[in-house]
PDB file of N, CA and C in Angstrom:
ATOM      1  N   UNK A   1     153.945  92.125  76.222  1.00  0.00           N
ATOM      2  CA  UNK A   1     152.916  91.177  75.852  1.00  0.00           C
ATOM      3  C   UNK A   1     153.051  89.937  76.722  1.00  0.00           C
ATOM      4  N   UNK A   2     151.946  89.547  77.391  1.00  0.00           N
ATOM      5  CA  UNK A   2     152.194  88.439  78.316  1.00  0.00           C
ATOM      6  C   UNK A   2     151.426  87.139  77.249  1.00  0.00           C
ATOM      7  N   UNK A   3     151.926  86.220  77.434  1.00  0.00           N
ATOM      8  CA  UNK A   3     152.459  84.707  77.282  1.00  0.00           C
ATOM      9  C   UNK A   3     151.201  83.479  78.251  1.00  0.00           C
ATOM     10  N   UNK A   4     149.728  83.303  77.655  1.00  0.00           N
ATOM     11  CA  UNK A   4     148.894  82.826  78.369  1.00  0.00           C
ATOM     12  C   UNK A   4     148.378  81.585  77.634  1.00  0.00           C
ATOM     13  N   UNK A   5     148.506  80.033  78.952  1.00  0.00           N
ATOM     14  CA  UNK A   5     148.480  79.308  78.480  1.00  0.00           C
ATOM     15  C   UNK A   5     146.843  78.983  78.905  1.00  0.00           C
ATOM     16  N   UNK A   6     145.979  78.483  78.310  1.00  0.00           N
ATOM     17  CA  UNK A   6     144.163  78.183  78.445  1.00  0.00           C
ATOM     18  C   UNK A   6     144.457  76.726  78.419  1.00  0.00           C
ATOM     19  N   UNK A   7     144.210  76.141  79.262  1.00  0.00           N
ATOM     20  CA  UNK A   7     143.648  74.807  79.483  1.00  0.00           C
ATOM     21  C   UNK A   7     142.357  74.026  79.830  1.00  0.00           C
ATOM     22  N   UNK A   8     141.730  73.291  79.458  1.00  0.00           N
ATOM     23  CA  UNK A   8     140.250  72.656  79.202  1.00  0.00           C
ATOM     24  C   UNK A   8     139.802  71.668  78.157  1.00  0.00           C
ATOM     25  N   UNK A   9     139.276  70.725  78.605  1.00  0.00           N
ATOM     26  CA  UNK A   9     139.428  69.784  78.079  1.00  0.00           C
ATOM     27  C   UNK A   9     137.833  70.068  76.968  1.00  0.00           C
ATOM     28  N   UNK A  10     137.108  71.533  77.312  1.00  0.00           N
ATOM     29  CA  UNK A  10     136.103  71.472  76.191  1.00  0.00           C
ATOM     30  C   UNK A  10     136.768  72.548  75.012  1.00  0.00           C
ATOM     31  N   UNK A  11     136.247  72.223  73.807  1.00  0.00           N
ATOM     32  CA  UNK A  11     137.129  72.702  73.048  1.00  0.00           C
ATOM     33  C   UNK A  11     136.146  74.345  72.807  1.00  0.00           C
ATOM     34  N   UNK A  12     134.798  74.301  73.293  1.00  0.00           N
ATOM     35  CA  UNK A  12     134.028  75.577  73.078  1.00  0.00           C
ATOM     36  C   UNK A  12     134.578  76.416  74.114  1.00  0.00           C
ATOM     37  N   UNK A  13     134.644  75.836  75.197  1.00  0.00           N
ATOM     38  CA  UNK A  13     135.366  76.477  76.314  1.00  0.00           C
ATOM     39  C   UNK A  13     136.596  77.517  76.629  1.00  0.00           C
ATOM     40  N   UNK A  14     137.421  76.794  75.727  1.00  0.00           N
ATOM     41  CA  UNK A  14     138.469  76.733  75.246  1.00  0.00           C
ATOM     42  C   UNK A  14     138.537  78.679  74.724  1.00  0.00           C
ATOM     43  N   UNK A  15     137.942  77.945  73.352  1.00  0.00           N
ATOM     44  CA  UNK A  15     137.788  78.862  72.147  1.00  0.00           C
ATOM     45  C   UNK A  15     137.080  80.458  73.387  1.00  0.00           C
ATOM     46  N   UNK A  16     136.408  80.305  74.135  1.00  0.00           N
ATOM     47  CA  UNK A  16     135.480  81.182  74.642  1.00  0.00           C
ATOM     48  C   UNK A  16     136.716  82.267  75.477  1.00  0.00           C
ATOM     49  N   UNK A  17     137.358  81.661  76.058  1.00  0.00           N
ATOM     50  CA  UNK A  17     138.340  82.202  77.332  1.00  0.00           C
ATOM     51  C   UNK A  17     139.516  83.029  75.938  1.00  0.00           C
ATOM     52  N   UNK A  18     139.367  82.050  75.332  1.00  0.00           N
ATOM     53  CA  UNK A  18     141.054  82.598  74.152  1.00  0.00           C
ATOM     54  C   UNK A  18     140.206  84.224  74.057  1.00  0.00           C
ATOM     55  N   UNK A  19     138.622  84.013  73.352  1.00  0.00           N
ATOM     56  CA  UNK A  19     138.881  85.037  72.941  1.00  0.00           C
ATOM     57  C   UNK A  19     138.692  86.335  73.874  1.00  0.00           C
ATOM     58  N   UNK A  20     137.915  86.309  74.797  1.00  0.00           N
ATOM     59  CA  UNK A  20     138.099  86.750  76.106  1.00  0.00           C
ATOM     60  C   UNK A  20     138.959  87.825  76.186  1.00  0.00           C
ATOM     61  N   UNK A  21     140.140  86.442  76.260  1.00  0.00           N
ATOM     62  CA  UNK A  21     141.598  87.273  76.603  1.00  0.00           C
ATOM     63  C   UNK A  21     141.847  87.859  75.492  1.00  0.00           C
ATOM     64  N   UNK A  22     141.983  87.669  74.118  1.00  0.00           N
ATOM     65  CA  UNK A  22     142.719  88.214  73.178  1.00  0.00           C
ATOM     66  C   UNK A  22     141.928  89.335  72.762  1.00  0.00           C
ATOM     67  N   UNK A  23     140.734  89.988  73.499  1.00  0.00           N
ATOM     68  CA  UNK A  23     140.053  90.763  73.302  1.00  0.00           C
ATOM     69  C   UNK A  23     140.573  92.207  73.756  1.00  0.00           C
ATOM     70  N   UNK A  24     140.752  93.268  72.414  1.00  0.00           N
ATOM     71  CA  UNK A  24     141.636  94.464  73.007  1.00  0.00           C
ATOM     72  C   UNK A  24     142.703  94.119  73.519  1.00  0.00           C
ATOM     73  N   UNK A  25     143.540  92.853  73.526  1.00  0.00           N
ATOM     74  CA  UNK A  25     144.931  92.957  73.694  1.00  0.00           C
ATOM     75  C   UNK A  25     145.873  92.523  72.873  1.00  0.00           C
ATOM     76  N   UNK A  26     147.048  92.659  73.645  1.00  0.00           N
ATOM     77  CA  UNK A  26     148.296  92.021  72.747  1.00  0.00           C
ATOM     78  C   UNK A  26     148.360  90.734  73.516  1.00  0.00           C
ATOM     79  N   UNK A  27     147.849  90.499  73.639  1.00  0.00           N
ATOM     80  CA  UNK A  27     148.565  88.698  74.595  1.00  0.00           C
ATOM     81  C   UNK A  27     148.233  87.571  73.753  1.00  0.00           C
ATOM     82  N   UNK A  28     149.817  86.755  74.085  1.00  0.00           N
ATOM     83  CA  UNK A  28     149.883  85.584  72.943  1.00  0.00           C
ATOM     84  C   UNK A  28     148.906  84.380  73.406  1.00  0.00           C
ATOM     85  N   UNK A  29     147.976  84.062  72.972  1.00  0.00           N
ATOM     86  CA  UNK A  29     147.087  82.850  73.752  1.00  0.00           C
ATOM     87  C   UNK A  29     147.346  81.692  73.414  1.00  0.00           C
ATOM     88  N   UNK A  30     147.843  80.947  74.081  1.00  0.00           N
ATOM     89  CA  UNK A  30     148.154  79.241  73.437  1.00  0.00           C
ATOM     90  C   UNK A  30     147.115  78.261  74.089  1.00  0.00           C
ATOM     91  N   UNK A  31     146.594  77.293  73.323  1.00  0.00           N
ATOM     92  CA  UNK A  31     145.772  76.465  74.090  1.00  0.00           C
ATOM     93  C   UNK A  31     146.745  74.532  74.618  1.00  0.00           C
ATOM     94  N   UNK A  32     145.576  74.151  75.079  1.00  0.00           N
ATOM     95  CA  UNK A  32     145.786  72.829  75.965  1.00  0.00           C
ATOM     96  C   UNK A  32     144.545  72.462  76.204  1.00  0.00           C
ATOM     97  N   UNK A  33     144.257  70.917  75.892  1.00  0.00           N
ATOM     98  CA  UNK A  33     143.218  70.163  75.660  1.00  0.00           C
ATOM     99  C   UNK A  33     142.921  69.481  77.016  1.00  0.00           C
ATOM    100  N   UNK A  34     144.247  68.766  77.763  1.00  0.00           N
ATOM    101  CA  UNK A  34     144.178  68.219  78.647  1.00  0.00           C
ATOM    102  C   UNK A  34     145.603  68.358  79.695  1.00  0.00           C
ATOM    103  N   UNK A  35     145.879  68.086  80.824  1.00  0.00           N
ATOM    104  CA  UNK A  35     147.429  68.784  81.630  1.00  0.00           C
ATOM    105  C   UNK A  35     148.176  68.053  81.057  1.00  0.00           C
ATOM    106  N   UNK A  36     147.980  66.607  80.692  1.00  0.00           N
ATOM    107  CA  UNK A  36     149.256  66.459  79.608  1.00  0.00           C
ATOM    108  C   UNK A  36     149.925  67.448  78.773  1.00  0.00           C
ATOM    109  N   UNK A  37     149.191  67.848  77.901  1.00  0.00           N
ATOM    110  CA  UNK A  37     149.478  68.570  76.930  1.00  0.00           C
ATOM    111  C   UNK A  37     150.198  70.305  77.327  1.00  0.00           C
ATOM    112  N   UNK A  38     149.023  70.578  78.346  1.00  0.00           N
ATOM    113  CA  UNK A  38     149.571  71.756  79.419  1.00  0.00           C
ATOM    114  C   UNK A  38     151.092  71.431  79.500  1.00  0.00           C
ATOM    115  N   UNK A  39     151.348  70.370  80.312  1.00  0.00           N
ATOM    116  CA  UNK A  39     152.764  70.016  80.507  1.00  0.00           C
ATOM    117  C   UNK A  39     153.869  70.018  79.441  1.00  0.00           C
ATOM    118  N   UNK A  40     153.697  69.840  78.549  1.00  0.00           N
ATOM    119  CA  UNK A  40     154.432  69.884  77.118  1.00  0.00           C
ATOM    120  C   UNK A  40     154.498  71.213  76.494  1.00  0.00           C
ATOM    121  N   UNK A  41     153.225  72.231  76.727  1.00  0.00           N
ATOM    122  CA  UNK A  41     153.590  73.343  76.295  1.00  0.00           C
ATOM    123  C   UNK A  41     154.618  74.238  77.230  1.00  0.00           C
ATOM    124  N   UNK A  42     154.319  73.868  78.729  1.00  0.00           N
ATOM    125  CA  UNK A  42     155.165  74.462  79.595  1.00  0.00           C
ATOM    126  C   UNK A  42     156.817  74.205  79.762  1.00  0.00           C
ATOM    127  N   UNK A  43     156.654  72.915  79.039  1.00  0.00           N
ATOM    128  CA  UNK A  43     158.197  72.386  79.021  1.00  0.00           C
ATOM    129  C   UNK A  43     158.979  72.977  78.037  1.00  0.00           C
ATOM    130  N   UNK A  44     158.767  73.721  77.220  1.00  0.00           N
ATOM    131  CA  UNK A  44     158.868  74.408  75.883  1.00  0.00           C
ATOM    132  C   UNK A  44     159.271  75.661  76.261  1.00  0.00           C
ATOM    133  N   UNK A  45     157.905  76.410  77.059  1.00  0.00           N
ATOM    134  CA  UNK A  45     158.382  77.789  77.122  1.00  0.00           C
ATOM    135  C   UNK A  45     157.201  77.521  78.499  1.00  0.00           C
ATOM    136  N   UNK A  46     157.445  78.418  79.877  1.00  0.00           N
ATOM    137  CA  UNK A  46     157.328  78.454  80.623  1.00  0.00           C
ATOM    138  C   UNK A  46     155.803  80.011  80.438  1.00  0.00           C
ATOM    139  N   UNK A  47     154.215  79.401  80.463  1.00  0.00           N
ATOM    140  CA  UNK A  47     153.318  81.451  80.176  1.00  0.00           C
ATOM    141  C   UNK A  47     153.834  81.727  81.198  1.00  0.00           C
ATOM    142  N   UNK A  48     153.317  82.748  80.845  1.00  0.00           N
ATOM    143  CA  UNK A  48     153.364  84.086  82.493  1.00  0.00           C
ATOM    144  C   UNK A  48     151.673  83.555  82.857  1.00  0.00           C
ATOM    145  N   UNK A  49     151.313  83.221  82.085  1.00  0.00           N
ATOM    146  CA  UNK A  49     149.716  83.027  83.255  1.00  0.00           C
ATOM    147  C   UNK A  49     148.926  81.815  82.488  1.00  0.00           C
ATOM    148  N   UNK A  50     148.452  80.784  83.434  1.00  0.00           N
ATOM    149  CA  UNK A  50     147.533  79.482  83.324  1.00  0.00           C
ATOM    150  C   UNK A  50     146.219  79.834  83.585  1.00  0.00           C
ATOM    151  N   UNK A  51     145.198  79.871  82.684  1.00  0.00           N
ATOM    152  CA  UNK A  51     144.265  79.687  82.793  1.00  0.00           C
ATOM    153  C   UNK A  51     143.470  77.915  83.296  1.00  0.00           C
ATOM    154  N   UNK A  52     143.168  77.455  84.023  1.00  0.00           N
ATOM    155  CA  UNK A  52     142.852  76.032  83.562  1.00  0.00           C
ATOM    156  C   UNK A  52     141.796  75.397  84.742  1.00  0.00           C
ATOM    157  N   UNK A  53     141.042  74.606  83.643  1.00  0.00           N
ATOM    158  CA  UNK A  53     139.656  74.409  84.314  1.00  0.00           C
ATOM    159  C   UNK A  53     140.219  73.125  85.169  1.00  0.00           C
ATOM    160  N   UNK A  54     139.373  73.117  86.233  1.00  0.00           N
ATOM    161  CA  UNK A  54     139.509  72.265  87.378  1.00  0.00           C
ATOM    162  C   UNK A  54     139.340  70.736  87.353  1.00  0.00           C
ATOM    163  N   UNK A  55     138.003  70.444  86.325  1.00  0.00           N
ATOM    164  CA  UNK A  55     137.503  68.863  86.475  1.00  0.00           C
ATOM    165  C   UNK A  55     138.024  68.688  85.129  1.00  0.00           C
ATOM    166  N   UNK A  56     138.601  68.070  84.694  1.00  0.00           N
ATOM    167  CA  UNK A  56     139.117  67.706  83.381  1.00  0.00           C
ATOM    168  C   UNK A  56     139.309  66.020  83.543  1.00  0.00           C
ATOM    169  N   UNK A  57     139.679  65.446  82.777  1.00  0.00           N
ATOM    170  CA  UNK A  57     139.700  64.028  82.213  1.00  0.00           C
ATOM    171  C   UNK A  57     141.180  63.395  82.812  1.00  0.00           C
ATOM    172  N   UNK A  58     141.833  62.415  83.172  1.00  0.00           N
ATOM    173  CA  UNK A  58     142.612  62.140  83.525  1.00  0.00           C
ATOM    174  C   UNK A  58     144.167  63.209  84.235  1.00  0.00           C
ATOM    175  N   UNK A  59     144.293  64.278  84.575  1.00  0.00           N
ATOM    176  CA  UNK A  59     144.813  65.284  84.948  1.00  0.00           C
ATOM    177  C   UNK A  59     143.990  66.527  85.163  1.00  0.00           C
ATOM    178  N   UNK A  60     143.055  66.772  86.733  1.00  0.00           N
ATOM    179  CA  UNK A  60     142.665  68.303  86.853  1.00  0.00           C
ATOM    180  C   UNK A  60     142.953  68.785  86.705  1.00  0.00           C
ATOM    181  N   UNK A  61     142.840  70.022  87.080  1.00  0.00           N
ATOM    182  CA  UNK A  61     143.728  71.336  87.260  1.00  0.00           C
ATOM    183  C   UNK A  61     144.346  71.324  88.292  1.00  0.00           C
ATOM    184  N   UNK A  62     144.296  70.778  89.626  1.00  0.00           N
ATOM    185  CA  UNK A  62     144.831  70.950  90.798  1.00  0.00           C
ATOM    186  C   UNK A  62     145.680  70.110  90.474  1.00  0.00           C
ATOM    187  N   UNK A  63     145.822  68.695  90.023  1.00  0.00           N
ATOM    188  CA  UNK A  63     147.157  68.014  89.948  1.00  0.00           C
ATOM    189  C   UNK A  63     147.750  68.804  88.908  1.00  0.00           C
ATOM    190  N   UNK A  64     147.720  69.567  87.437  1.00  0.00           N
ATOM    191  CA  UNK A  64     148.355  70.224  86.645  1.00  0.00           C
ATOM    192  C   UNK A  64     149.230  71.059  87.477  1.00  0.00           C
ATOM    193  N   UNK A  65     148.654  72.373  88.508  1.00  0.00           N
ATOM    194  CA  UNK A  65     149.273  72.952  89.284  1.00  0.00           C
ATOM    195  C   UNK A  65     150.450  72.534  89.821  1.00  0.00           C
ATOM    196  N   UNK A  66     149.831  71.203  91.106  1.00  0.00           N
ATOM    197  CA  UNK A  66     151.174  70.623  91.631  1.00  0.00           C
ATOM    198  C   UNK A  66     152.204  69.601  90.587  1.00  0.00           C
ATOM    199  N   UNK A  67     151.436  69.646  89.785  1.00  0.00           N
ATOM    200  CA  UNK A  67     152.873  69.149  88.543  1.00  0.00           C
ATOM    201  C   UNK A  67     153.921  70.238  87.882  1.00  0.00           C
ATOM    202  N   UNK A  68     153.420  71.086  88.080  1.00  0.00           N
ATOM    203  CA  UNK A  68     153.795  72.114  86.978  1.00  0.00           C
ATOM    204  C   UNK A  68     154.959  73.004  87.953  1.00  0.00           C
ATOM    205  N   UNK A  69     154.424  72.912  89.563  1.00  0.00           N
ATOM    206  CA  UNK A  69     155.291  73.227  90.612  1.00  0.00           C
ATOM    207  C   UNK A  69     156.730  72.247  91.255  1.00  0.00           C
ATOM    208  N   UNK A  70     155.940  71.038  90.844  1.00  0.00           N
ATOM    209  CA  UNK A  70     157.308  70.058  91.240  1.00  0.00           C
ATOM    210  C   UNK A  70     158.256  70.169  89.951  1.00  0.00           C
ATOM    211  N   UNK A  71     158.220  70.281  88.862  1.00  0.00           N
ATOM    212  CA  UNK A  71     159.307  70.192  87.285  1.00  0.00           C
ATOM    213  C   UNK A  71     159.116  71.491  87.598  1.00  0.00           C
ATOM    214  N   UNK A  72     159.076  72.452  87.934  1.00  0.00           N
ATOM    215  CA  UNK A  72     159.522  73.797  87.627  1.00  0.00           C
ATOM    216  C   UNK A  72     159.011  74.847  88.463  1.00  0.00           C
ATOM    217  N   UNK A  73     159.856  74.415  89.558  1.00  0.00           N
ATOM    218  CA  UNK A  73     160.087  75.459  90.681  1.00  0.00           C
ATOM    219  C   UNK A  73     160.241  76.711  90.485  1.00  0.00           C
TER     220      UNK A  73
END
């Protein structure tokens, strides 16, 4: 069972991708509102896969990425 973290700062958005994924599978879906929060779930337990939207509110997705690469190489 893979370990998938959804990030987006819309919460319909959100809800849309979870179920997506959790559709016909076993995969654990955790959400994230904004890369803050991304960052806190990753500090916890590291998914096997980031979903995460690009234009978001004070942290994109592209800085989430290179954050998420500098704390955890």
């Amino acid at each position: 069972m893979a370990s998938i973290l959804v990030v987006d700062d819309s919460a319909v958005d959100r809800k849309v991708i979870g179920a997506l994924l959790q559709k016909g599978s076993a995969h654990s879906v955790q959400f994230a509102s904004d890369g803050a929060e991304a960052l806190g779930h990753v500090g916890h337990a590291m998914p096997d896969l980031i979903v995460t939207d690009l234009m978001m509110p004070k942290m994109d997705g592209l800085q989430l990425v290179r954050a998420i690469r500098v704390q955890h190489p």
